[in-house]
C-alpha atoms as a PDB file:
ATOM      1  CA  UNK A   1       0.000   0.000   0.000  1.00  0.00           C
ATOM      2  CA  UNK A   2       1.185   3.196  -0.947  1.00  0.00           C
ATOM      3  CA  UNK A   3       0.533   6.439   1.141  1.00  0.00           C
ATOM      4  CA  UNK A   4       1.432  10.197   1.120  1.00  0.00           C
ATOM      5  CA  UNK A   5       4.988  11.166   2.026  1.00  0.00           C
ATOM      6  CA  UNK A   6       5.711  14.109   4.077  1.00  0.00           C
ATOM      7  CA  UNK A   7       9.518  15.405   4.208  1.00  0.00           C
ATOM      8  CA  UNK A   8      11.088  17.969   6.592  1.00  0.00           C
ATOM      9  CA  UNK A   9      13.773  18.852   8.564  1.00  0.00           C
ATOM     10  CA  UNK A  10      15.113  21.025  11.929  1.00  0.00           C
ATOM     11  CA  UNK A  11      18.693  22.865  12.068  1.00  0.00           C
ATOM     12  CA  UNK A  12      20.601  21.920  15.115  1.00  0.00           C
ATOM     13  CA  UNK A  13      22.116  24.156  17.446  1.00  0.00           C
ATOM     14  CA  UNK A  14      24.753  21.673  18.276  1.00  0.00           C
ATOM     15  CA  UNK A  15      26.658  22.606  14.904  1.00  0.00           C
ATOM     16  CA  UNK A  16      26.137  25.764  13.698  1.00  0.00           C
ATOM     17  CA  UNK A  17      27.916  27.336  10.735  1.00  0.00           C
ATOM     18  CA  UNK A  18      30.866  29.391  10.915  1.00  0.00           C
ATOM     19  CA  UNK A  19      30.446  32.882  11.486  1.00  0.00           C
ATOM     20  CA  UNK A  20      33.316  34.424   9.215  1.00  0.00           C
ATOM     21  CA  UNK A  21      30.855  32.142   6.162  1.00  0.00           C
ATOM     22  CA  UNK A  22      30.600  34.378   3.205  1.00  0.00           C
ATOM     23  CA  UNK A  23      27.447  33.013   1.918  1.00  0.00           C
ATOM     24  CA  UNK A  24      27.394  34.680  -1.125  1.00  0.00           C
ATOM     25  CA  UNK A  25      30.678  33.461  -2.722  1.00  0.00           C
ATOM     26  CA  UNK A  26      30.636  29.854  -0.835  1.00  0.00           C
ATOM     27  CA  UNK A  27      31.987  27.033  -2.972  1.00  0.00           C
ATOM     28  CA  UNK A  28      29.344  23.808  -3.752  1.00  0.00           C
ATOM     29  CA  UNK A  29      30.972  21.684  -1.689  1.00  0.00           C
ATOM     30  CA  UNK A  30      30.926  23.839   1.432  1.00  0.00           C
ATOM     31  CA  UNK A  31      27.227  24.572   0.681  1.00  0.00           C
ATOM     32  CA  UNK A  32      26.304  20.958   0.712  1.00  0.00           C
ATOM     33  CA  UNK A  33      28.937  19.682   3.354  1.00  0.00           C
ATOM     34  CA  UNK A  34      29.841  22.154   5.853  1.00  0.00           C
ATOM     35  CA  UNK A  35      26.851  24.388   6.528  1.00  0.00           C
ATOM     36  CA  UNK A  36      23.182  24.195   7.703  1.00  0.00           C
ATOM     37  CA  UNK A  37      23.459  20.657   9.569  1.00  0.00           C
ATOM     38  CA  UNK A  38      20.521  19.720  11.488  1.00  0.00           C
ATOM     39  CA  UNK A  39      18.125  16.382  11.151  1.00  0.00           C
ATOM     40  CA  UNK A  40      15.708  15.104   7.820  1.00  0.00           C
ATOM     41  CA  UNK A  41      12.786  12.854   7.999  1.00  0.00           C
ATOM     42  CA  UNK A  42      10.379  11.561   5.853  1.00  0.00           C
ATOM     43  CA  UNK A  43       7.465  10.312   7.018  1.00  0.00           C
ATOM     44  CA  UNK A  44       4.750   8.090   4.932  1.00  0.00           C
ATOM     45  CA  UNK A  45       0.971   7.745   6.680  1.00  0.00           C
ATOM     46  CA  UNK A  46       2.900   7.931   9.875  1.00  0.00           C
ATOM     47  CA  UNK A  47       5.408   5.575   9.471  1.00  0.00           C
ATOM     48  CA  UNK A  48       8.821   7.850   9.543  1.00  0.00           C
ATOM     49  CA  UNK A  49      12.246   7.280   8.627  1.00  0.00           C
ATOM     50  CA  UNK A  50      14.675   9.685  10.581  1.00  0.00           C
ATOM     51  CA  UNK A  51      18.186  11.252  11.160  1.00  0.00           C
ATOM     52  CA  UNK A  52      18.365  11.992  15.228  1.00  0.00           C
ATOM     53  CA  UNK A  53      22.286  12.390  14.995  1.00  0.00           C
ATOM     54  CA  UNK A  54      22.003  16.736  14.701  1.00  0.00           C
ATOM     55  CA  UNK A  55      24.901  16.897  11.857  1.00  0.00           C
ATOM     56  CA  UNK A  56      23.232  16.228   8.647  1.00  0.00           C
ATOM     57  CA  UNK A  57      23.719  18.435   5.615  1.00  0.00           C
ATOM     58  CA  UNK A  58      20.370  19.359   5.189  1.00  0.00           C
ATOM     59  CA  UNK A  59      20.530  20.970   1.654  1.00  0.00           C
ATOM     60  CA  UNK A  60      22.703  18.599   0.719  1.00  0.00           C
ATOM     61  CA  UNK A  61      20.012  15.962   1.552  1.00  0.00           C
ATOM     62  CA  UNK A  62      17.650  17.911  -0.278  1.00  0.00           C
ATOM     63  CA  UNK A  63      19.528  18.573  -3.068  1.00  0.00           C
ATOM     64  CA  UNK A  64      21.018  14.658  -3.013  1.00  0.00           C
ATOM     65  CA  UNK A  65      17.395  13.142  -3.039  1.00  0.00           C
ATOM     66  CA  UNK A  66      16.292  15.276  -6.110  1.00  0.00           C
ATOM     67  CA  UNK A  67      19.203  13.882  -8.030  1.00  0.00           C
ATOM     68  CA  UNK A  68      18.382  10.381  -6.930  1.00  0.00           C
ATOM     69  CA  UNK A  69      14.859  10.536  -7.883  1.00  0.00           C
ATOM     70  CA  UNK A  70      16.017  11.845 -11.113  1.00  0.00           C
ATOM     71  CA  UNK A  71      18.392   8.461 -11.085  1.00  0.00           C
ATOM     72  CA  UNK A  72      15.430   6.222 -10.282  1.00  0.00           C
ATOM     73  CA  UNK A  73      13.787   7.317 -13.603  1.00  0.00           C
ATOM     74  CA  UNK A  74      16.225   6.500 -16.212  1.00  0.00           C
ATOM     75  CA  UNK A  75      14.623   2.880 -17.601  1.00  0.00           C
ATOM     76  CA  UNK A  76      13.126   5.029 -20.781  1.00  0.00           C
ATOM     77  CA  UNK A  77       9.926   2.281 -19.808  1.00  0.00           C
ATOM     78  CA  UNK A  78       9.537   4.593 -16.678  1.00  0.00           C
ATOM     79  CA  UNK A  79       6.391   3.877 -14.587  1.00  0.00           C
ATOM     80  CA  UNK A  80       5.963   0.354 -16.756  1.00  0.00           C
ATOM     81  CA  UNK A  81       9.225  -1.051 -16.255  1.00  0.00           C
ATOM     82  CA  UNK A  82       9.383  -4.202 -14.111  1.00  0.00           C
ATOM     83  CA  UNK A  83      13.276  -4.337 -13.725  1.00  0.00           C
ATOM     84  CA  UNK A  84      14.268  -3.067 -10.533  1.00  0.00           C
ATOM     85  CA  UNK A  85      16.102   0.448 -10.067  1.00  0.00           C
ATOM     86  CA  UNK A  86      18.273   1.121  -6.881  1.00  0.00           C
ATOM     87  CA  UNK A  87      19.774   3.772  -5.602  1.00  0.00           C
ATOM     88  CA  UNK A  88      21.639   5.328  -2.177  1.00  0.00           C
ATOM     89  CA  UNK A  89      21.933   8.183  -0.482  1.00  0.00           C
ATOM     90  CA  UNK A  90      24.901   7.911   1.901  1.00  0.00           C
ATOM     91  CA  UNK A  91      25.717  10.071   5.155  1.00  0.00           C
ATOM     92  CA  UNK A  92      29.031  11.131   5.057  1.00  0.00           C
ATOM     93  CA  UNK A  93      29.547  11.355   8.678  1.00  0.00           C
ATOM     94  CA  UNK A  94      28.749   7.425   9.036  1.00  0.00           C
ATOM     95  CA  UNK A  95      27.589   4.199   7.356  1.00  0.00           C
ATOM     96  CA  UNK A  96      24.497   4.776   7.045  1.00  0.00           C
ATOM     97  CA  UNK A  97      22.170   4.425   4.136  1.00  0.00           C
ATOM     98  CA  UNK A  98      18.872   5.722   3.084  1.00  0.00           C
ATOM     99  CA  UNK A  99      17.927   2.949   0.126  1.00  0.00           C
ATOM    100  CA  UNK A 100      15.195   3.308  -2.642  1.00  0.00           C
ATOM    101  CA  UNK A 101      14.141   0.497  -5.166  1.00  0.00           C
ATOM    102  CA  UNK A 102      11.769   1.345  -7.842  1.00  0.00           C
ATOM    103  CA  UNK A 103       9.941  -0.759  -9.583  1.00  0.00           C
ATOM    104  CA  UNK A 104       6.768   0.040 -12.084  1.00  0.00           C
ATOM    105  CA  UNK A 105       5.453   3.776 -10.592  1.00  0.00           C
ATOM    106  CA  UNK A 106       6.397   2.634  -7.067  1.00  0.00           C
ATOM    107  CA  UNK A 107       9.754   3.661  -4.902  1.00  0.00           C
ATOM    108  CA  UNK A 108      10.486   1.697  -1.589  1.00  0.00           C
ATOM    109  CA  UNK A 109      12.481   3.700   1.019  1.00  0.00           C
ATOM    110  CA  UNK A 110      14.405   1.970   3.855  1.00  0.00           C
ATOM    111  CA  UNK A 111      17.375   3.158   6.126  1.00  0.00           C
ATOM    112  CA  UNK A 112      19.947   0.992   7.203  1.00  0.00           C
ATOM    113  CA  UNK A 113      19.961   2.526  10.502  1.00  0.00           C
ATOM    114  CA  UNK A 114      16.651   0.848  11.187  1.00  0.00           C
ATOM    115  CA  UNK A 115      16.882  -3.004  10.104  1.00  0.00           C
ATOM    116  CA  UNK A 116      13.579  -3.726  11.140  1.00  0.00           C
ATOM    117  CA  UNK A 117      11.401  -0.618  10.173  1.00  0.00           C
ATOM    118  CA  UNK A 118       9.365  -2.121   6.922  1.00  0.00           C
ATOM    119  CA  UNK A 119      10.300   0.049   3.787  1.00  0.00           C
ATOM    120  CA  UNK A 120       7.973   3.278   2.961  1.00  0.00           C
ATOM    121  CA  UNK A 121       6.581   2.683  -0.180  1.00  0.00           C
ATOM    122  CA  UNK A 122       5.754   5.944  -2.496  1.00  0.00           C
ATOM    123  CA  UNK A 123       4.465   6.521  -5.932  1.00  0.00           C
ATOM    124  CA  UNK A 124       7.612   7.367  -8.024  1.00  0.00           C
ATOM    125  CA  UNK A 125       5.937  10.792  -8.925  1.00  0.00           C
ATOM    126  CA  UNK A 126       4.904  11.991  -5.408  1.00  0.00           C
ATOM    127  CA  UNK A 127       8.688  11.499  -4.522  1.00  0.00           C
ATOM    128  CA  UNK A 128       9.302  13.434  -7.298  1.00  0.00           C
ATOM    129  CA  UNK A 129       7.294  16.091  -6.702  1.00  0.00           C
ATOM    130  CA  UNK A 130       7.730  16.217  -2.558  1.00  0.00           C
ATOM    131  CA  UNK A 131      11.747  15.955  -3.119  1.00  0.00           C
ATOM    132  CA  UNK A 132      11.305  18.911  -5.635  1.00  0.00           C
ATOM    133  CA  UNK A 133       8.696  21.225  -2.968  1.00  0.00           C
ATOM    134  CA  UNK A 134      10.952  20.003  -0.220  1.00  0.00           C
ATOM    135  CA  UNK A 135      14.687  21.595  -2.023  1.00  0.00           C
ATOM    136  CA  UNK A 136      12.806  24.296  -2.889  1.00  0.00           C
ATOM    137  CA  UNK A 137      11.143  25.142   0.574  1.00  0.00           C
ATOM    138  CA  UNK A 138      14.645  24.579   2.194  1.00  0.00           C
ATOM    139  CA  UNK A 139      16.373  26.742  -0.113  1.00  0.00           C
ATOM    140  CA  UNK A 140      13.526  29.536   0.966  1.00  0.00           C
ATOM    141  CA  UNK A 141      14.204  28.986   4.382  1.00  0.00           C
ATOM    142  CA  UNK A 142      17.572  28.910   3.856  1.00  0.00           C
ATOM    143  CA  UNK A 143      17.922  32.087   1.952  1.00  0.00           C
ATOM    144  CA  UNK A 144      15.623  33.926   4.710  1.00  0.00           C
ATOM    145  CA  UNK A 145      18.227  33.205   7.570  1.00  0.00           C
ATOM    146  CA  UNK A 146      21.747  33.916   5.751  1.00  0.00           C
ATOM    147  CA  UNK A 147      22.493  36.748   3.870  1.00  0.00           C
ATOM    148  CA  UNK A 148      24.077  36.547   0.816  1.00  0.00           C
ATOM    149  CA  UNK A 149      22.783  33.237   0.326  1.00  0.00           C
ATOM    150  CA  UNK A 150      20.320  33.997  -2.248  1.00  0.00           C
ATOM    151  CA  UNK A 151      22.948  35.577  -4.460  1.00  0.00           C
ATOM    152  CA  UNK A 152      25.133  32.123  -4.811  1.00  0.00           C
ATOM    153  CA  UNK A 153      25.210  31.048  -8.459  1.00  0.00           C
ATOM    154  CA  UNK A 154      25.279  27.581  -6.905  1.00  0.00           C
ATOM    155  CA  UNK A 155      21.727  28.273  -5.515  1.00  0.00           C
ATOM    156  CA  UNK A 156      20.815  29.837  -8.615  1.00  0.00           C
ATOM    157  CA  UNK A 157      21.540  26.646 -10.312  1.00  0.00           C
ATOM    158  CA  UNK A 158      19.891  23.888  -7.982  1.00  0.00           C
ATOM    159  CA  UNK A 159      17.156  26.019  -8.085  1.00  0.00           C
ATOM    160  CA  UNK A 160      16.583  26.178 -11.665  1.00  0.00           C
ATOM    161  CA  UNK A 161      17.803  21.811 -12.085  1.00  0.00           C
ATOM    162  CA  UNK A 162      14.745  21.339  -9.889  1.00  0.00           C
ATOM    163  CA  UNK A 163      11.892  23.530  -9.859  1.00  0.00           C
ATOM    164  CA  UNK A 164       8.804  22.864  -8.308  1.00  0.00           C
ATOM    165  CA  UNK A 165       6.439  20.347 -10.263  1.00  0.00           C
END
């Protein structure tokens, strides 16, 4: 059964960015990496799948999942392809895995940091579509707390690779 998925996030205290960060002119790597760690979840009919370890890159999350649904969809058979698709998103801080398998329109989600949670299972286009509103919302959010931010050409970019569907 397949249900609505629900993604967010919370900045952590514990790890804030640097002060002397020039927003603006920040390299891509330091913009996914090194700044605005916190904890992601995503959450299907109130089953949830969640960081609780307060150093995740949250745009890089963000920004990671949109390229992975992206991934997910390269059979050109799309939604009516029966071979199996997999993909990872790692944690660079750890081991850990968030996993998705897609098969015909549907994605299954599991984290490797819960081995006995059953897999979320999303239509490939609503994971689309939330991953999309979800980079975009953080990139708002993002943008409203650091000045400067909103003039990176690296956010210019991500913004316009995945713009809301």
């Amino acid at each position: 059964m397949t249900g609505v998925i629900e993604l967010g996030y919370s900045l952590s205290n514990r790890f804030p960015d640097p002060p002397q960060t020039d927003y603006r002119t920040a390299p891509v790597r330091t913009l996914r990496h090194d700044l605005f760690c916190g904890d992601v979840y995503l959450d299907v009919e109130g089953e949830e799948l969640a960081t609780r370890w307060a150093w995740v890159p949250v745009l890089d999350f963000a920004w990671a999942l949109c390229d992975i649904v992206e991934e997910l969809d390269l059979d050109p058979r799309g939604s009516r392809s029966a071979t199996v698709r997999t993909a990872d998103l790692d944690f660079t801080q750890n081991t850990e895995l968030l996993r998705f398998a897609r098969r015909f329109g549907l994605v299954e989600v599991s984290a490797t940091w819960l081995p006995d949670a059953e897999p979320l299972v999303v239509r490939h286009a609503d994971l689309r579509r939330e991953s999309r509103d979800f980079l975009q919302d953080v990139l708002a959010d993002l943008t409203d707390l650091h000045e400067g931010l909103a003039d990176n050409p690296h956010i210019w970019t991500v913004q316009g690779r995945f713009p809301r569907i």
